[in-house]
Structure formats: C-alpha cells, structure tokens
N, C-alpha and C. Protein backbone atom coordinates (compact mmCIF):
# COMPACT_ATOMS: atom_id res chain seq x y z
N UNK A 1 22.32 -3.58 18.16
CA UNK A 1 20.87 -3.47 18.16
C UNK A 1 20.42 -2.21 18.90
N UNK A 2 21.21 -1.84 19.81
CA UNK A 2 20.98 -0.42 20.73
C UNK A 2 20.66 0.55 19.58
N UNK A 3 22.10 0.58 18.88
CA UNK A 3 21.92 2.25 17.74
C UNK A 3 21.15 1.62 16.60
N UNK A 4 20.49 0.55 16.16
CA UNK A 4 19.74 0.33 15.16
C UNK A 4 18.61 1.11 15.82
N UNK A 5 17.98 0.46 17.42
CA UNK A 5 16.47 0.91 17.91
C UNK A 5 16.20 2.57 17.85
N UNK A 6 17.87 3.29 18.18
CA UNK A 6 18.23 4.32 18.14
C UNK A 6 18.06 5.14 17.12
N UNK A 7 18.78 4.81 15.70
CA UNK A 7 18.54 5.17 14.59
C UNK A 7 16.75 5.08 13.97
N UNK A 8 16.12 3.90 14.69
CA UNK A 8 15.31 3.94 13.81
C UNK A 8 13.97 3.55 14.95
N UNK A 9 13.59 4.61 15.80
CA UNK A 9 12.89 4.71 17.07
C UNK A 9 11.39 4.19 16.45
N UNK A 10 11.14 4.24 15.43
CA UNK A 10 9.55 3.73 15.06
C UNK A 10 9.67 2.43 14.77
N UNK A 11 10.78 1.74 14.48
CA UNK A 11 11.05 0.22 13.68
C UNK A 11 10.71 -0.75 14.62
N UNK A 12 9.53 -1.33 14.58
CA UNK A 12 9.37 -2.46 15.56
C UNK A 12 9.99 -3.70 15.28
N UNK A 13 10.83 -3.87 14.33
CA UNK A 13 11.74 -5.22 14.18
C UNK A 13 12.92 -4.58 14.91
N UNK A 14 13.33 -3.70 15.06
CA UNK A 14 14.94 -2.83 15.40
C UNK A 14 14.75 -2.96 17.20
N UNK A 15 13.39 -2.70 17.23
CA UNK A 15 13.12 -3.12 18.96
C UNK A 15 12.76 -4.51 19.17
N UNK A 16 11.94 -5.24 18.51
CA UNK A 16 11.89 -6.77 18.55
C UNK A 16 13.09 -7.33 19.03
N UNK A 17 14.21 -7.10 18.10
CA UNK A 17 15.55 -7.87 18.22
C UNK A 17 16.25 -7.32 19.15
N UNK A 18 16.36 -6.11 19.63
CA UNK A 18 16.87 -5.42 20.70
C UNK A 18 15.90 -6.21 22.11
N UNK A 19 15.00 -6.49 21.91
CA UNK A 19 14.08 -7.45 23.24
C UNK A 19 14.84 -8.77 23.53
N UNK A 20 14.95 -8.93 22.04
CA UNK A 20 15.80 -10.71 22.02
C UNK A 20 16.73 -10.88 22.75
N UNK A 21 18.08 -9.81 22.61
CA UNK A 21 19.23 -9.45 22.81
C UNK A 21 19.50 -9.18 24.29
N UNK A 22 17.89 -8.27 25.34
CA UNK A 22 17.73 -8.30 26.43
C UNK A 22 17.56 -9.85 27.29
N UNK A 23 16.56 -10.59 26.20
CA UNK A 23 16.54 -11.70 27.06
C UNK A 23 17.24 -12.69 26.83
N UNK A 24 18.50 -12.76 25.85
CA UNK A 24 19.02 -13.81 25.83
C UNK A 24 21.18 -12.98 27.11
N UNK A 25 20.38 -12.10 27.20
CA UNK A 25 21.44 -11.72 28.26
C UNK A 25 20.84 -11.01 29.67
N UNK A 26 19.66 -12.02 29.82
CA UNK A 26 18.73 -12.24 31.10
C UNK A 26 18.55 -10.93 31.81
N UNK A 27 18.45 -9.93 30.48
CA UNK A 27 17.71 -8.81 31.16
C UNK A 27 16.68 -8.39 31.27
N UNK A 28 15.96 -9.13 31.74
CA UNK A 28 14.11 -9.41 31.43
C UNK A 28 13.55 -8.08 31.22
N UNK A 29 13.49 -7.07 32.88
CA UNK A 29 13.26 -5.94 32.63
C UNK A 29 12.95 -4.76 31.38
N UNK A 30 14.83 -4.95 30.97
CA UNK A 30 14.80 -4.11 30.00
C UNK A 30 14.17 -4.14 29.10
N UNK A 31 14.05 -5.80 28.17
CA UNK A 31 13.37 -6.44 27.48
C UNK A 31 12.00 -6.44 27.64
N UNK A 32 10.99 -6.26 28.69
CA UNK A 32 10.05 -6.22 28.79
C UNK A 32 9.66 -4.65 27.92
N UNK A 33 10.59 -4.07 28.84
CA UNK A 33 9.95 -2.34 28.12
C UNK A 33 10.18 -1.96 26.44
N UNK A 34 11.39 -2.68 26.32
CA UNK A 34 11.12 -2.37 24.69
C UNK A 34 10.63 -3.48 23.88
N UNK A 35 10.04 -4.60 24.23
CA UNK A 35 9.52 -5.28 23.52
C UNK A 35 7.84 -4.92 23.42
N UNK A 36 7.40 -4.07 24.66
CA UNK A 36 6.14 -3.77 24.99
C UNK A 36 6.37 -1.70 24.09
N UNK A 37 6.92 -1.63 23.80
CA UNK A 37 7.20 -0.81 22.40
C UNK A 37 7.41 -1.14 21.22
N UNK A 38 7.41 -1.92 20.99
CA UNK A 38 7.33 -2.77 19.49
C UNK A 38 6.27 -3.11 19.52
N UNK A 39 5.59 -3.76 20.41
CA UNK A 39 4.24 -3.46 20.14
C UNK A 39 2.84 -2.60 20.01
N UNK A 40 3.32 -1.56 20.61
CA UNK A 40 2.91 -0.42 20.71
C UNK A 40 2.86 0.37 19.27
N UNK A 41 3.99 0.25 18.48
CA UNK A 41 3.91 0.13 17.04
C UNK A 41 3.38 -0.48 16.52
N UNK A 42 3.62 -1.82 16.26
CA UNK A 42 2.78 -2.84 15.48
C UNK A 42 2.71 -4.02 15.99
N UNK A 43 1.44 -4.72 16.27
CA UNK A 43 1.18 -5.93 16.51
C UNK A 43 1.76 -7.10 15.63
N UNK A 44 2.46 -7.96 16.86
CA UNK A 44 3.78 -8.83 16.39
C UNK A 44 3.44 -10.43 17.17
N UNK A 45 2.80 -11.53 16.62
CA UNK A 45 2.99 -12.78 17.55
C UNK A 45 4.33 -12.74 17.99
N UNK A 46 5.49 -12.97 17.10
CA UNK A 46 6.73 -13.23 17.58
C UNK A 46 7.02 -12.25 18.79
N UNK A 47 6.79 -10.78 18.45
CA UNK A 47 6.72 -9.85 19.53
C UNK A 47 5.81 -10.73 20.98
N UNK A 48 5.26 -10.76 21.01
CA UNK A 48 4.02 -11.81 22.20
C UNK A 48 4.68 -12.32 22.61
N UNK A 49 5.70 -13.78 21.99
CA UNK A 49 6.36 -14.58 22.56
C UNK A 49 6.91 -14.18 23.19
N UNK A 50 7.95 -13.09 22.94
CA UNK A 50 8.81 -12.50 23.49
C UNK A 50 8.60 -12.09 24.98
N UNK A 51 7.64 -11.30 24.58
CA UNK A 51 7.27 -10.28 25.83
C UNK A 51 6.94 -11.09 26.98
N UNK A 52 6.19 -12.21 27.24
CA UNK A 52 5.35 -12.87 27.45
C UNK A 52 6.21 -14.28 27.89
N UNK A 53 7.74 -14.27 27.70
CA UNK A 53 8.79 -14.49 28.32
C UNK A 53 9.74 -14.19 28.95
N UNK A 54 9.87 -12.49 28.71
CA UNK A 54 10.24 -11.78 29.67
C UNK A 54 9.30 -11.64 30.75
N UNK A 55 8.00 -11.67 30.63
CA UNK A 55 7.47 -12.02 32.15
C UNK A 55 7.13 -12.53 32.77
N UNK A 56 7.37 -14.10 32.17
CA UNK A 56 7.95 -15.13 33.17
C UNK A 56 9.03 -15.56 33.47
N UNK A 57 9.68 -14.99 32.85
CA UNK A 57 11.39 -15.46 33.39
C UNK A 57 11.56 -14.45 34.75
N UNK A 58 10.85 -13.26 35.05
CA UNK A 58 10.31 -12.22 35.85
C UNK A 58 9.19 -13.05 37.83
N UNK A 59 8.94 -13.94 36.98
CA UNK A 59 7.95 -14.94 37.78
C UNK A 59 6.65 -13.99 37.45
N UNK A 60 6.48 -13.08 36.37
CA UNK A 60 4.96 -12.21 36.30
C UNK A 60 4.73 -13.25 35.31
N UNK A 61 3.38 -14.19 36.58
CA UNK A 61 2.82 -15.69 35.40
C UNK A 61 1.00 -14.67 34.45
N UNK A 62 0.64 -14.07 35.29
CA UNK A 62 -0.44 -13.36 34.72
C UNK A 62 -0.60 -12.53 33.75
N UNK A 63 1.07 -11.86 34.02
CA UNK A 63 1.19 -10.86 32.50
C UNK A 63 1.19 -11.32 31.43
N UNK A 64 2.01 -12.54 31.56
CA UNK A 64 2.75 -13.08 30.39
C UNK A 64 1.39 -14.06 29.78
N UNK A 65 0.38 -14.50 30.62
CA UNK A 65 -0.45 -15.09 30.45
C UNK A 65 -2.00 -13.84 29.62
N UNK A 66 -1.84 -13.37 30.29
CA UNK A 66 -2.30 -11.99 29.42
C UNK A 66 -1.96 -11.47 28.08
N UNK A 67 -0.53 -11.56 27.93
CA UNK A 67 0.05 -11.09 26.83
C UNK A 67 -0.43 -12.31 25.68
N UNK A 68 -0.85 -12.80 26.31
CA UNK A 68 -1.10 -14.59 25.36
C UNK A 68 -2.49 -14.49 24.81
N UNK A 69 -3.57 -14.32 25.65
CA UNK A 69 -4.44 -13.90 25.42
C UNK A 69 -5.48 -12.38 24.85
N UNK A 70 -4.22 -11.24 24.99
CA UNK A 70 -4.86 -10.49 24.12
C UNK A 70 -4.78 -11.00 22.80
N UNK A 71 -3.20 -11.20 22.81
CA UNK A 71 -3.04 -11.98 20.96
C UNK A 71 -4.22 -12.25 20.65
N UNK A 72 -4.51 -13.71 21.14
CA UNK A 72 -6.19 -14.21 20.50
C UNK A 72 -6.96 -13.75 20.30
N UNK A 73 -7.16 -12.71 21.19
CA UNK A 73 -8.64 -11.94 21.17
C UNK A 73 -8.16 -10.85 20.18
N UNK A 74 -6.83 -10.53 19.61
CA UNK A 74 -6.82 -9.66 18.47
C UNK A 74 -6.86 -10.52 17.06
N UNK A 75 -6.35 -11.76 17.36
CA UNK A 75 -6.58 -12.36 16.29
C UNK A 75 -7.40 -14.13 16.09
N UNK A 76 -8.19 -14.24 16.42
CA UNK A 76 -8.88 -15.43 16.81
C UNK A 76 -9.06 -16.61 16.25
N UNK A 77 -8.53 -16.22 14.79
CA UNK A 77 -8.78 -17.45 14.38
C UNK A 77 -7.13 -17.54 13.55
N UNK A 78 -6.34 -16.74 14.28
CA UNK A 78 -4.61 -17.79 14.15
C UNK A 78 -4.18 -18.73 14.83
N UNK A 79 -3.98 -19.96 13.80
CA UNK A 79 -3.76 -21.62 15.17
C UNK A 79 -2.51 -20.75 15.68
N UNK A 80 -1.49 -19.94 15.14
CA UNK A 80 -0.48 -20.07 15.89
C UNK A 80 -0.33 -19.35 17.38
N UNK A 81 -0.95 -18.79 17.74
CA UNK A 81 -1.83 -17.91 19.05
C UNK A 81 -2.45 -18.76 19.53
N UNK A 82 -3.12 -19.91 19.53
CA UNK A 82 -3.58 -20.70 20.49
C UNK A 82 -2.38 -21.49 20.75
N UNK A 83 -1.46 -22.01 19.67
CA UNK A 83 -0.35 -23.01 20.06
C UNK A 83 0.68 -22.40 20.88
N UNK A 84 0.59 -21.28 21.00
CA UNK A 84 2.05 -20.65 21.48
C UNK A 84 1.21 -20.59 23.03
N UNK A 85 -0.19 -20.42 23.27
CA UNK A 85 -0.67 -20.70 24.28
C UNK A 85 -0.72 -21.54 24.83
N UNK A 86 -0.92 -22.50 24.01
CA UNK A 86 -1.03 -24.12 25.09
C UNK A 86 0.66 -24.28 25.57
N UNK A 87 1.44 -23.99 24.90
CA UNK A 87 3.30 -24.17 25.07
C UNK A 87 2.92 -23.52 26.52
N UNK A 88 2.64 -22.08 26.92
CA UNK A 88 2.44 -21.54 27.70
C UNK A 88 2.07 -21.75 29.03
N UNK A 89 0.73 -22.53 28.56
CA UNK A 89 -0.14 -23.75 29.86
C UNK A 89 0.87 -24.58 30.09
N UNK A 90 1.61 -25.32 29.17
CA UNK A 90 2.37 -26.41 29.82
C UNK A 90 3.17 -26.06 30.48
N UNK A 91 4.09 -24.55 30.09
CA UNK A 91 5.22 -24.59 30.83
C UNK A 91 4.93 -23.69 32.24
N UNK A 92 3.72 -23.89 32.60
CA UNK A 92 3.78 -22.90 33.69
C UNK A 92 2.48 -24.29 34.78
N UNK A 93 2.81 -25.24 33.98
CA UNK A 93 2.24 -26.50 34.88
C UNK A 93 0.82 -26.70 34.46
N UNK A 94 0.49 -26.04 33.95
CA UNK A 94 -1.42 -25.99 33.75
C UNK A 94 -1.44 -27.05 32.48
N UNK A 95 -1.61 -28.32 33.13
CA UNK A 95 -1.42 -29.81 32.00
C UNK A 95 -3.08 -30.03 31.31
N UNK A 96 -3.91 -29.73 32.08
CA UNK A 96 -4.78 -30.02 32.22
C UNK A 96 -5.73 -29.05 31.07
N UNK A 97 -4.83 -28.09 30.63
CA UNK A 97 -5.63 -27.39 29.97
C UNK A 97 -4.82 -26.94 28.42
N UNK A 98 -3.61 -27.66 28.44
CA UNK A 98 -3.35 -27.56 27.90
C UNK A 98 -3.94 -28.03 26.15
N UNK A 99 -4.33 -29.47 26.40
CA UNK A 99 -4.76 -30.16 25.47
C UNK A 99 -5.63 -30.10 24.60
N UNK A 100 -6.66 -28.27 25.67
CA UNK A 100 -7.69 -28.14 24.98
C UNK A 100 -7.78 -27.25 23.99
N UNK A 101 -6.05 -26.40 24.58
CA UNK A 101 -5.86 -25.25 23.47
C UNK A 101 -5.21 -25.89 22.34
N UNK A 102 -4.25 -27.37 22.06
CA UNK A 102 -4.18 -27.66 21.11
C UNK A 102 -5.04 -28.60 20.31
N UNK A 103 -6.32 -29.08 20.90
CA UNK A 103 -7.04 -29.38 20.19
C UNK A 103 -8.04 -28.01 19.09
N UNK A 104 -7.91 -26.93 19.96
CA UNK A 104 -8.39 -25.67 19.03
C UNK A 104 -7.82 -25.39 17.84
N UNK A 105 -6.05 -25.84 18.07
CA UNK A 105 -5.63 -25.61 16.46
C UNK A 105 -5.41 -26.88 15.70
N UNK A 106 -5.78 -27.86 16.49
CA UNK A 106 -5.94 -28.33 15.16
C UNK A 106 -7.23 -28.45 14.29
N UNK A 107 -8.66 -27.57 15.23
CA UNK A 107 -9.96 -27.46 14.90
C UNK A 107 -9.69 -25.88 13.44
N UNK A 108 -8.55 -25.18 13.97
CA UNK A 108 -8.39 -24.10 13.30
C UNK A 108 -7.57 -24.71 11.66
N UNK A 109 -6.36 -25.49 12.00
CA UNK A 109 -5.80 -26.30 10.80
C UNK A 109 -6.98 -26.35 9.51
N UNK A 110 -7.42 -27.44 10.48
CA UNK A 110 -8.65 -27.93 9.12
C UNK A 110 -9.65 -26.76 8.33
N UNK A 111 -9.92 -25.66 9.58
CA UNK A 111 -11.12 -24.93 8.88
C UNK A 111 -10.04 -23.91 7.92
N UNK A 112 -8.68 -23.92 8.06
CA UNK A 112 -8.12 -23.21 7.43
C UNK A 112 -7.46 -24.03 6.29
C-alpha cells in the first residue's frame, strides 16, 4: 500500500487503505496524516471513520468527534453520518445522546 500511495500520490483510495493498514498495525499517527490526505482529495465517509479512529485510539476525543461532525454538516441529510455518529457517542460513553442521533436516521430512512 506504501508504493501504491507512492505511485499514485492523488488516489484517495491508495491513501484510504494505506490509513487502514496504519491502524490496523496501531500506528495511529501515521494513519491520521494520510488518511487526513485522502481527504484533502476527496471527501470519503469511510475516509471519516477512519480518521476519526485514529483519533481516538490517540485519546484525541474532540478531533475525532469533529471529524464526525463536519461529515454532517457536508452532507446532512446522509442517515449514514448520523449513524456512524451515534456509534461514536456510544463508544466514547455519551449514552444519553446517543439515541437521539439514531432516532435522526431513522427520521432520515423514511424521508428517503
């Protein structure tokens, strides 16, 4: 995945999966910076997830909580951006608020 990102420095899937590859060999860091270049190319939910787990596996609960919420506000009416948010609330203890972001998609389901 190194000489794919290498070969192909504009490809935001070639850095996506090169992010993956950082965090599934708990290199958050690294993963943070080129996953936050893949987006920089092109806006990616899956990219979001990503990123946005590299900075909490980091203990950065605000970034990653940020990274959650620009999504939405770039795209507002995708249930899957509120759901990947409420996952978010839960896993960072916020129970209480969670319920309200999945009651949004399933308000989004229906109108969609």
């Amino acid at each position: 995945m190194i000489r794919a990102a290498q070969l192909a420095p504009e490809n935001p899937t070639c850095k996506w999966g090169l992010g993956q590859v950082y965090l599934k060999k708990r290199q958050f860091k690294k993963a943070e910076i080129i996953l936050r270049e893949s987006l920089g190319i092109k806006e990616s939910h899956l990219t979001r997830i990503a990123l946005a787990l590299a900075f909490l596996s980091q203990g950065k609960v605000a970034e990653a909580e940020s990274v959650h919420l620009e999504g939405i506000g770039l795209k507002p009416k995708n249930s899957e951006r509120y759901e990947s948010y409420a996952a978010f609330l839960s896993d960072v203890g916020r129970e209480v608020e969670a319920p309200a972001m999945n009651k949004k998609v399933m308000r989004l389901h229906r109108v969609n």
